[in-house]
PDB file of N, CA and C in Angstrom:
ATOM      1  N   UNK A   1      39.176 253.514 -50.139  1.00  0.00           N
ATOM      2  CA  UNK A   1      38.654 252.230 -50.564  1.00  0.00           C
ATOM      3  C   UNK A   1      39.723 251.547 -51.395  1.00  0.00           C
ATOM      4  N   UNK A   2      40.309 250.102 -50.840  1.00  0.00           N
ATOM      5  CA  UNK A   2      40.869 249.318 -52.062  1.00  0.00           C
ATOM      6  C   UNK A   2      40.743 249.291 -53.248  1.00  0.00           C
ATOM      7  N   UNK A   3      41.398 248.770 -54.228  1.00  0.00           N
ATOM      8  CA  UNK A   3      41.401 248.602 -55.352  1.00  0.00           C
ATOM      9  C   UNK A   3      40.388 246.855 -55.672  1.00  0.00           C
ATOM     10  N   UNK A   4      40.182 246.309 -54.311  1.00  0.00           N
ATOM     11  CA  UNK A   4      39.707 245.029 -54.677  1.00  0.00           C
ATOM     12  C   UNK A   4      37.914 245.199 -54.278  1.00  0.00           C
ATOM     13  N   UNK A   5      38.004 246.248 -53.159  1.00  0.00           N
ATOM     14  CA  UNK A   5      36.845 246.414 -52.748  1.00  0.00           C
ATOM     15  C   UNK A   5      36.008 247.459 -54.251  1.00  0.00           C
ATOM     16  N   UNK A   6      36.693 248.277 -54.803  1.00  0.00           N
ATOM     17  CA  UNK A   6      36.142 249.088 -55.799  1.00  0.00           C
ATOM     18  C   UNK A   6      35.949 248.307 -57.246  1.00  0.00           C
ATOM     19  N   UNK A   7      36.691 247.434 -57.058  1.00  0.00           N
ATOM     20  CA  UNK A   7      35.763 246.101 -58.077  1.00  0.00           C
ATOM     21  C   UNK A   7      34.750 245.354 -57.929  1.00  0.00           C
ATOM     22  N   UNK A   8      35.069 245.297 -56.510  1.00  0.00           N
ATOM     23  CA  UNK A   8      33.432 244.513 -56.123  1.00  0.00           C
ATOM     24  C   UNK A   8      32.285 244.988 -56.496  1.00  0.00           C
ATOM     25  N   UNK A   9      32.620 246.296 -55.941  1.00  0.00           N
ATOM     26  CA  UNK A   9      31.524 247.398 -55.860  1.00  0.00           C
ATOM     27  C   UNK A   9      30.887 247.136 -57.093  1.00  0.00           C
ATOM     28  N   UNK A  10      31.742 247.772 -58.121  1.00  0.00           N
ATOM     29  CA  UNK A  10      31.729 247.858 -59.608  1.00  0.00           C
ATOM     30  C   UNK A  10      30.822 246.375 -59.927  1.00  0.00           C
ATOM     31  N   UNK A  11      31.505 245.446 -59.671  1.00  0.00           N
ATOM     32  CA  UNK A  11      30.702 244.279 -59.905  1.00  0.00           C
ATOM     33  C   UNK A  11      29.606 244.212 -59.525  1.00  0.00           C
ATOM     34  N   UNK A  12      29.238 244.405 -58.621  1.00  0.00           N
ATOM     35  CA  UNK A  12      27.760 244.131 -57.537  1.00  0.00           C
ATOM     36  C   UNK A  12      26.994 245.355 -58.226  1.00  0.00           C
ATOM     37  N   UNK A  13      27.380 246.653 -59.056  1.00  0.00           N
ATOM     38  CA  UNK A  13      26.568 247.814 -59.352  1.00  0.00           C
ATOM     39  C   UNK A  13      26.173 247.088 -60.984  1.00  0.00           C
ATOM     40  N   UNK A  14      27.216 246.278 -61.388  1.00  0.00           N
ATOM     41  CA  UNK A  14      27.029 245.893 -62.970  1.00  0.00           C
ATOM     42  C   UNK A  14      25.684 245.173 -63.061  1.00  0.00           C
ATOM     43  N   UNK A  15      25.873 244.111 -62.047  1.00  0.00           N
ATOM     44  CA  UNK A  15      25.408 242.549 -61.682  1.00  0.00           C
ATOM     45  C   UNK A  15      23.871 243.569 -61.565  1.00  0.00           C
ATOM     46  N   UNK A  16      23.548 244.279 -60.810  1.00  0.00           N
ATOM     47  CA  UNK A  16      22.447 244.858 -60.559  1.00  0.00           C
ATOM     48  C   UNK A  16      21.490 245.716 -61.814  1.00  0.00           C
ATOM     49  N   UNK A  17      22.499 246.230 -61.950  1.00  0.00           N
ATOM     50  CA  UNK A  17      21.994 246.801 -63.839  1.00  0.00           C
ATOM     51  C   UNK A  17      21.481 245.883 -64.547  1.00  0.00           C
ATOM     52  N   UNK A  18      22.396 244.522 -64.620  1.00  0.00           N
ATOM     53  CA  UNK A  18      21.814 243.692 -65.622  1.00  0.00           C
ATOM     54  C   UNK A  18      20.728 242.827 -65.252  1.00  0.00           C
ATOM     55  N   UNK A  19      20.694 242.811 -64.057  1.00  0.00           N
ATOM     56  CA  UNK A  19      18.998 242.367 -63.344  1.00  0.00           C
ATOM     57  C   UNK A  19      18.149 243.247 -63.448  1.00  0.00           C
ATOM     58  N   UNK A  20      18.126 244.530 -63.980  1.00  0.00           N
ATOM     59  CA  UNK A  20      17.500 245.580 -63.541  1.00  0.00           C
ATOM     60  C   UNK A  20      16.482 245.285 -64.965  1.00  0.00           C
ATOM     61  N   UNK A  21      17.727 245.099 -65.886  1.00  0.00           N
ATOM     62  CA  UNK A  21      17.072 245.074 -67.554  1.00  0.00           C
ATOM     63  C   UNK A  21      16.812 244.190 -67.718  1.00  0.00           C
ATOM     64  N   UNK A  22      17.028 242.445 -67.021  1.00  0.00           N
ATOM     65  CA  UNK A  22      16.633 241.562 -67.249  1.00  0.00           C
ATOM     66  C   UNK A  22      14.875 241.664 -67.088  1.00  0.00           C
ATOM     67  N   UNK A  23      14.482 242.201 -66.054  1.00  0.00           N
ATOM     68  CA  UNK A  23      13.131 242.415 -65.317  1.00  0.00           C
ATOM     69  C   UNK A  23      12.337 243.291 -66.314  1.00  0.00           C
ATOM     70  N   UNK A  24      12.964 244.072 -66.651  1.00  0.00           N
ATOM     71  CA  UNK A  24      12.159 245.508 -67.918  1.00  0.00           C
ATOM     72  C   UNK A  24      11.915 244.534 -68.827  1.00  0.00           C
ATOM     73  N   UNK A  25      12.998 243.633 -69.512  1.00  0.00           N
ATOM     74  CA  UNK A  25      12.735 242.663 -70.779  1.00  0.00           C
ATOM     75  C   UNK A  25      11.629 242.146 -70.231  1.00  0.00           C
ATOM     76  N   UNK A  26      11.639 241.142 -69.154  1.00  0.00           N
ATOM     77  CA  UNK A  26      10.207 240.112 -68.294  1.00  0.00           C
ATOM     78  C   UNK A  26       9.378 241.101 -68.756  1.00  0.00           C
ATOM     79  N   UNK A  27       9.019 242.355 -67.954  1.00  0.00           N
ATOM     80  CA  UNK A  27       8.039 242.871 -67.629  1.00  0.00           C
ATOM     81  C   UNK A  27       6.988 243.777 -68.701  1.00  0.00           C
ATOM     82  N   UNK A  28       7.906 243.892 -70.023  1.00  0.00           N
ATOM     83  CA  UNK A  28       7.601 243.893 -71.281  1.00  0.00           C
ATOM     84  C   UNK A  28       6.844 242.724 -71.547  1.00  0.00           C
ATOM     85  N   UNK A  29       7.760 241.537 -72.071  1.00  0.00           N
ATOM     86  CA  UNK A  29       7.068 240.662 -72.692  1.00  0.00           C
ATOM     87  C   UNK A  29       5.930 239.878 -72.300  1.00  0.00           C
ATOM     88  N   UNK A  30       5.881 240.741 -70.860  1.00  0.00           N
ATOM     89  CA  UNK A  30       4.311 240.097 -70.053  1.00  0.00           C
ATOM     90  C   UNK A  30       3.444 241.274 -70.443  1.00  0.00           C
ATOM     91  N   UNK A  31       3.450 242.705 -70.543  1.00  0.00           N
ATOM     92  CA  UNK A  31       2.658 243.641 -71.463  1.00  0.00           C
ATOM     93  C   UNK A  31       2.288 243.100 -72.469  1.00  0.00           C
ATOM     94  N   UNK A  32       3.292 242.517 -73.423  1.00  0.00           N
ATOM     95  CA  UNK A  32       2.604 242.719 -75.116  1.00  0.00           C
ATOM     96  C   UNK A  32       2.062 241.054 -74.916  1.00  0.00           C
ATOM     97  N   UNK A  33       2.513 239.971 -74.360  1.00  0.00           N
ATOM     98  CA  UNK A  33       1.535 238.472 -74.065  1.00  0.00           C
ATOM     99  C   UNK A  33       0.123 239.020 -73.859  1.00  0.00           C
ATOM    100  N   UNK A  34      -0.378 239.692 -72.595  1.00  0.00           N
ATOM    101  CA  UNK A  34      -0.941 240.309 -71.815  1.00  0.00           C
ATOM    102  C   UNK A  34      -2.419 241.230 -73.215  1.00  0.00           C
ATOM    103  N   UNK A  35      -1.974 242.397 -73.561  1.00  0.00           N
ATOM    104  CA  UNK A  35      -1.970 242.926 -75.099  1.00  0.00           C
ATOM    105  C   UNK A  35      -2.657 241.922 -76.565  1.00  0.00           C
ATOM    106  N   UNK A  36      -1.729 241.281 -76.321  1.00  0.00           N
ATOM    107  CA  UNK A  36      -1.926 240.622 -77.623  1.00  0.00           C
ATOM    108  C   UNK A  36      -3.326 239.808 -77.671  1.00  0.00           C
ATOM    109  N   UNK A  37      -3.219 239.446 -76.223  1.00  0.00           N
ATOM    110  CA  UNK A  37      -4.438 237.977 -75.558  1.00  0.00           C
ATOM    111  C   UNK A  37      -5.564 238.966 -75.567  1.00  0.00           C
ATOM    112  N   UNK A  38      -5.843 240.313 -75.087  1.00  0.00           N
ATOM    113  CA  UNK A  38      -7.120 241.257 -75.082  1.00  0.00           C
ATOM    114  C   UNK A  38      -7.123 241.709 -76.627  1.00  0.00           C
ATOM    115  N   UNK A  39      -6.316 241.841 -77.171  1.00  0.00           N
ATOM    116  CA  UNK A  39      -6.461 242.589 -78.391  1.00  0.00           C
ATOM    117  C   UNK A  39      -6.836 241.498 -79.967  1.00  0.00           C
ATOM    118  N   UNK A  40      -7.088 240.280 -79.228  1.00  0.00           N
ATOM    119  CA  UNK A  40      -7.178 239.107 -80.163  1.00  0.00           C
ATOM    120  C   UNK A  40      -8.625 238.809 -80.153  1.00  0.00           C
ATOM    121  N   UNK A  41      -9.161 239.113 -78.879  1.00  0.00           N
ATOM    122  CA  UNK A  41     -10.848 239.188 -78.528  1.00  0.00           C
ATOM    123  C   UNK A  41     -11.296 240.386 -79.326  1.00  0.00           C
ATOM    124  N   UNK A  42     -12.360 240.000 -80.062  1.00  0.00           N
ATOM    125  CA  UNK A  42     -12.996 241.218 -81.057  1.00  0.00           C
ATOM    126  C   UNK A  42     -14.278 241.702 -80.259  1.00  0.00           C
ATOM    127  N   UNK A  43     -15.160 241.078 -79.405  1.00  0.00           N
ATOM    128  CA  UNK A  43     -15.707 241.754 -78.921  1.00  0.00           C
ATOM    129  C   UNK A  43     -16.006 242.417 -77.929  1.00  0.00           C
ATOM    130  N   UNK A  44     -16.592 243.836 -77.311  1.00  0.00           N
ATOM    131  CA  UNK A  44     -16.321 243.824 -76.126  1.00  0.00           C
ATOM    132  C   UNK A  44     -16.902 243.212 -74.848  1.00  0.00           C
ATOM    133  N   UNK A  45     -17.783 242.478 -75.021  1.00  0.00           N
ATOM    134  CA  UNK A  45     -18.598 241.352 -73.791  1.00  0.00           C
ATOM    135  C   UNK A  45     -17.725 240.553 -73.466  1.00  0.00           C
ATOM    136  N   UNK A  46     -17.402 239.596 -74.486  1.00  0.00           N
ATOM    137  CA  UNK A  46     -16.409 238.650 -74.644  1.00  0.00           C
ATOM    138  C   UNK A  46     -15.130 238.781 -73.893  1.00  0.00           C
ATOM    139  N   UNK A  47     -14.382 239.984 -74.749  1.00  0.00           N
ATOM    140  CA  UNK A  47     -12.980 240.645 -73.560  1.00  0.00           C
ATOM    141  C   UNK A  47     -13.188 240.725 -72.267  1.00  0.00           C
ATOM    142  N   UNK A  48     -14.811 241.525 -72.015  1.00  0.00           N
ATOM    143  CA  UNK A  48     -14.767 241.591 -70.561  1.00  0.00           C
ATOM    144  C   UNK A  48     -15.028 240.135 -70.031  1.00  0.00           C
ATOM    145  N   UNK A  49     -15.239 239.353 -70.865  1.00  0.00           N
ATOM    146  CA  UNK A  49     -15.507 238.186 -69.696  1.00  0.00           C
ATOM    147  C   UNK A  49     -14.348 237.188 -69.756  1.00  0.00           C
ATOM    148  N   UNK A  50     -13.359 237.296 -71.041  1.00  0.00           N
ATOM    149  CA  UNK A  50     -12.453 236.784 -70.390  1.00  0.00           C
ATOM    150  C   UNK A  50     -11.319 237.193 -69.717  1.00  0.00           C
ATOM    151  N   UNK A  51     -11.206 238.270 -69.431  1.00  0.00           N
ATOM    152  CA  UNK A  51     -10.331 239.280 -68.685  1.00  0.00           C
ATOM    153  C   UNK A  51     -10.524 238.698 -67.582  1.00  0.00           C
ATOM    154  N   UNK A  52     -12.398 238.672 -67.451  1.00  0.00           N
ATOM    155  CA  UNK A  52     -12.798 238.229 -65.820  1.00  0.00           C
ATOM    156  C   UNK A  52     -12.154 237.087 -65.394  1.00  0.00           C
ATOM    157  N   UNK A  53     -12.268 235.631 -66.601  1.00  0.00           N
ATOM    158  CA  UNK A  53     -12.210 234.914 -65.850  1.00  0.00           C
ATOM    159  C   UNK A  53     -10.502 234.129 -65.767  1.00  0.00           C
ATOM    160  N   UNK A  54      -9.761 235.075 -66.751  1.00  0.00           N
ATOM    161  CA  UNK A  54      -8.243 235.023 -66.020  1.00  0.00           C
ATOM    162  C   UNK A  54      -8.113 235.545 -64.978  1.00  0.00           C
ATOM    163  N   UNK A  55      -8.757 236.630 -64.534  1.00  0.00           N
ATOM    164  CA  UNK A  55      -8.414 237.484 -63.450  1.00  0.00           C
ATOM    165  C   UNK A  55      -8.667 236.083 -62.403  1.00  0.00           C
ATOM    166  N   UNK A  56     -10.299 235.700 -62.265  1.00  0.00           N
ATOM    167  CA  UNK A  56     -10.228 234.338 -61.325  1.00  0.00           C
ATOM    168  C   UNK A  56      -9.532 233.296 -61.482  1.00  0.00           C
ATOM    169  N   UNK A  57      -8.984 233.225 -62.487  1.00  0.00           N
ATOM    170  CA  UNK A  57      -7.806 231.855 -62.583  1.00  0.00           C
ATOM    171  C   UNK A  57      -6.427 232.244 -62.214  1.00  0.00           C
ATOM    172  N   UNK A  58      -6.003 233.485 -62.023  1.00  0.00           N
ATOM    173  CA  UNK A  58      -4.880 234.062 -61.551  1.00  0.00           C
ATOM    174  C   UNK A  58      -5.118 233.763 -60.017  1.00  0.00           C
ATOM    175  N   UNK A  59      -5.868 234.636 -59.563  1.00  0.00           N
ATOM    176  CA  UNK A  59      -6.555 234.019 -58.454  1.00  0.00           C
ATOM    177  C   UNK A  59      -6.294 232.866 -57.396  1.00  0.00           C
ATOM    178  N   UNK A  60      -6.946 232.320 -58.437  1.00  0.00           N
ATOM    179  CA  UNK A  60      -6.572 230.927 -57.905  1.00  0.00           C
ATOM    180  C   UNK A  60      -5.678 229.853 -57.649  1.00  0.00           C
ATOM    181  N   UNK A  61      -4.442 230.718 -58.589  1.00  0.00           N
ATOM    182  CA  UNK A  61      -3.506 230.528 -58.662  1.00  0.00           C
ATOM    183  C   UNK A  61      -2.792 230.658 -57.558  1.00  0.00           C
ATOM    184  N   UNK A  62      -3.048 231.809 -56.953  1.00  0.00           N
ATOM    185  CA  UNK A  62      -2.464 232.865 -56.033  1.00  0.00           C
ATOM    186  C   UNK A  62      -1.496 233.793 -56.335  1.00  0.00           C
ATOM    187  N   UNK A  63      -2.165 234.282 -57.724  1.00  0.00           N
ATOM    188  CA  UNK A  63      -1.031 235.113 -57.933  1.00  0.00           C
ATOM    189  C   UNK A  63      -1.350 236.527 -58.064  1.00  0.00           C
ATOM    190  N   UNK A  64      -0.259 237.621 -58.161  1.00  0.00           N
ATOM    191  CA  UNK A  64      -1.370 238.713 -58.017  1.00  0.00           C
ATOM    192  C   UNK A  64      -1.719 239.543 -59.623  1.00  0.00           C
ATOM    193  N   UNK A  65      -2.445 240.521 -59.314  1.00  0.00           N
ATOM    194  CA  UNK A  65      -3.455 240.991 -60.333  1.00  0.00           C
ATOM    195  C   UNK A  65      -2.839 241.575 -61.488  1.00  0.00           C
ATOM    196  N   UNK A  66      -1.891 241.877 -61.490  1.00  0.00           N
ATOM    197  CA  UNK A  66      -1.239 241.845 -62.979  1.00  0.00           C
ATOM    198  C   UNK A  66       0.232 241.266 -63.015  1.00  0.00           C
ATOM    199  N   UNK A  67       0.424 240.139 -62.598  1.00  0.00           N
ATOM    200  CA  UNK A  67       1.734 239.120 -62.902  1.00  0.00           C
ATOM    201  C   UNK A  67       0.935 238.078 -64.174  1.00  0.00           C
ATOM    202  N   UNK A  68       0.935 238.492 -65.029  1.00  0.00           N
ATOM    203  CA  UNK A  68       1.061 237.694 -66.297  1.00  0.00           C
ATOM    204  C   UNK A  68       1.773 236.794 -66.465  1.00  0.00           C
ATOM    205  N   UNK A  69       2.978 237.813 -66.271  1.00  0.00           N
ATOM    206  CA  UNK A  69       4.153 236.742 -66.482  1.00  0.00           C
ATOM    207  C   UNK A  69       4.781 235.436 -66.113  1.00  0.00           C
ATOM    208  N   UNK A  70       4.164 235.063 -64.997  1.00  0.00           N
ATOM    209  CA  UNK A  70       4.419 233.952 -64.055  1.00  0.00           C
ATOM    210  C   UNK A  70       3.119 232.759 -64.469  1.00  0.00           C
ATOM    211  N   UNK A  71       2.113 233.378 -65.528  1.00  0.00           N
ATOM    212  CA  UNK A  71       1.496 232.248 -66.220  1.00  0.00           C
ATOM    213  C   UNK A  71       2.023 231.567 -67.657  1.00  0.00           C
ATOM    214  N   UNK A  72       3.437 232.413 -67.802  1.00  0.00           N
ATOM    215  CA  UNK A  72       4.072 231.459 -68.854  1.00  0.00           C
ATOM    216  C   UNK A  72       5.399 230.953 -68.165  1.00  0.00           C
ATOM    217  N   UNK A  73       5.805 230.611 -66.861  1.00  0.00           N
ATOM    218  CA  UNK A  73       6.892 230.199 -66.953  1.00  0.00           C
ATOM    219  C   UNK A  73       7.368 228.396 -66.460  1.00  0.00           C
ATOM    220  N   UNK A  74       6.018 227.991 -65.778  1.00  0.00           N
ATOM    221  CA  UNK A  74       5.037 226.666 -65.894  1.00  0.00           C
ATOM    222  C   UNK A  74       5.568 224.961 -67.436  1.00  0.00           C
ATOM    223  N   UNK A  75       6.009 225.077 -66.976  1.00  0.00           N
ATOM    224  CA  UNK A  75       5.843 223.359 -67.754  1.00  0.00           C
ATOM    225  C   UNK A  75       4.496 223.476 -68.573  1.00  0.00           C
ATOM    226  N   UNK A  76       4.339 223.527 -69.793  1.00  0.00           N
ATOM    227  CA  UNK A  76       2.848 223.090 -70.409  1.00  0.00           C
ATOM    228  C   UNK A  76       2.181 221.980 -69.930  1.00  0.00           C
ATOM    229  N   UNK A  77       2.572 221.470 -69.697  1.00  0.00           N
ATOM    230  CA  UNK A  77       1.970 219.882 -68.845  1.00  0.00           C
ATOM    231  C   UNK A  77       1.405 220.613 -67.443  1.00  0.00           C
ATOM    232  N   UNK A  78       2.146 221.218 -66.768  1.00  0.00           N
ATOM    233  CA  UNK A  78       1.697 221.857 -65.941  1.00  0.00           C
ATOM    234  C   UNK A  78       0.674 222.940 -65.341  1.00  0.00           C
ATOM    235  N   UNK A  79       1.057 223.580 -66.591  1.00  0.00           N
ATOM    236  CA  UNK A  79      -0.034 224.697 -67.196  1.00  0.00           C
ATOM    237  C   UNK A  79      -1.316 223.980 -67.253  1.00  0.00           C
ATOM    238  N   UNK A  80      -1.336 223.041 -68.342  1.00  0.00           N
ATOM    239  CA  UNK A  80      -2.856 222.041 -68.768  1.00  0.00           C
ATOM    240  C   UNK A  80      -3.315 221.574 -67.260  1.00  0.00           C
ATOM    241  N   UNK A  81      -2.359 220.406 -66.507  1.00  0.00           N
ATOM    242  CA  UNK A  81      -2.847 220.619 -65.645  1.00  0.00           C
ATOM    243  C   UNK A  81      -3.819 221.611 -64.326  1.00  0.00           C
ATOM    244  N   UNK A  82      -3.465 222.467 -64.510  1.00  0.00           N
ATOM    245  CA  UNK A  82      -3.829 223.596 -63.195  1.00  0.00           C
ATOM    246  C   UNK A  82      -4.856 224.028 -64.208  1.00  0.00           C
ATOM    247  N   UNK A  83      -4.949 224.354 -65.047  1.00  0.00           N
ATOM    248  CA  UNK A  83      -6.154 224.644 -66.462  1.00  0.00           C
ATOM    249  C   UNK A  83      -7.774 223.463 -65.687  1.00  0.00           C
ATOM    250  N   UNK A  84      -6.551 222.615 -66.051  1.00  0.00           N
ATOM    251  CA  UNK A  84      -8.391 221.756 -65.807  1.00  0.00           C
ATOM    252  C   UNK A  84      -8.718 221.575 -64.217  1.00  0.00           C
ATOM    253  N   UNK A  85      -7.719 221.755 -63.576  1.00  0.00           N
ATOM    254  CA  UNK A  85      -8.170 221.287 -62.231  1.00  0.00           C
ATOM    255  C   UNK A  85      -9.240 222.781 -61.620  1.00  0.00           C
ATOM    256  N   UNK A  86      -8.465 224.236 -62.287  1.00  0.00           N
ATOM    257  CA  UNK A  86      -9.579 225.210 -62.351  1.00  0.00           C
ATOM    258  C   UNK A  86     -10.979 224.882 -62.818  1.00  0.00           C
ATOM    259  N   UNK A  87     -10.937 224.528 -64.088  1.00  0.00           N
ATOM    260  CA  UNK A  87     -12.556 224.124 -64.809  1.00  0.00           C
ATOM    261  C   UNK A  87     -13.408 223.176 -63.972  1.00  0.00           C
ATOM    262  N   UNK A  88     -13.145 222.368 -63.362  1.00  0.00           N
ATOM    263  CA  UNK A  88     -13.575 221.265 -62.768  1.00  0.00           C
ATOM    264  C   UNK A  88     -14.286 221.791 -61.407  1.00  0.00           C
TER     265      UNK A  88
END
């Protein structure tokens, strides 16, 4: 193997690592969002019902059943929007 091709390599193995941890960071800070939002509800009726009815607003979203994370990455304007057009 070259000396130009074994940089690539090197590059393309780095480049991949640091996507690797970019995604662990995401996939964290959609745990403790995720966490924080159930653990802020004090009761347990309550939790279960709003668990439920993110679960149907994810949903409806089309997104799947535990991507959290893709409900903060939205324009707030955007967010509000799709908010009420759900309620309605």
């Amino acid at each position: 193997m070259g000396q130009h091709q074994h940089q690539h390599q090197h590059q393309h193995q780095h480049q991949h690592q640091h996507q690797q941890k970019q995604k662990q960071k995401q996939e964290e800070l959609t745990r403790q969002c995720y966490r924080n939002f159930v653990e802020s509800i004090k009761t347990a009726k309550t939790r279960k019902n709003y668990i439920q009815s993110l679960q149907y607003y994810m949903k409806y979203l089309g997104l799947g059943k535990d991507d959290y994370g893709s409900l903060l990455i939205d324009d707030h304007k955007l967010i509000q929007s799709n908010i009420i057009d759900f309620t309605i």
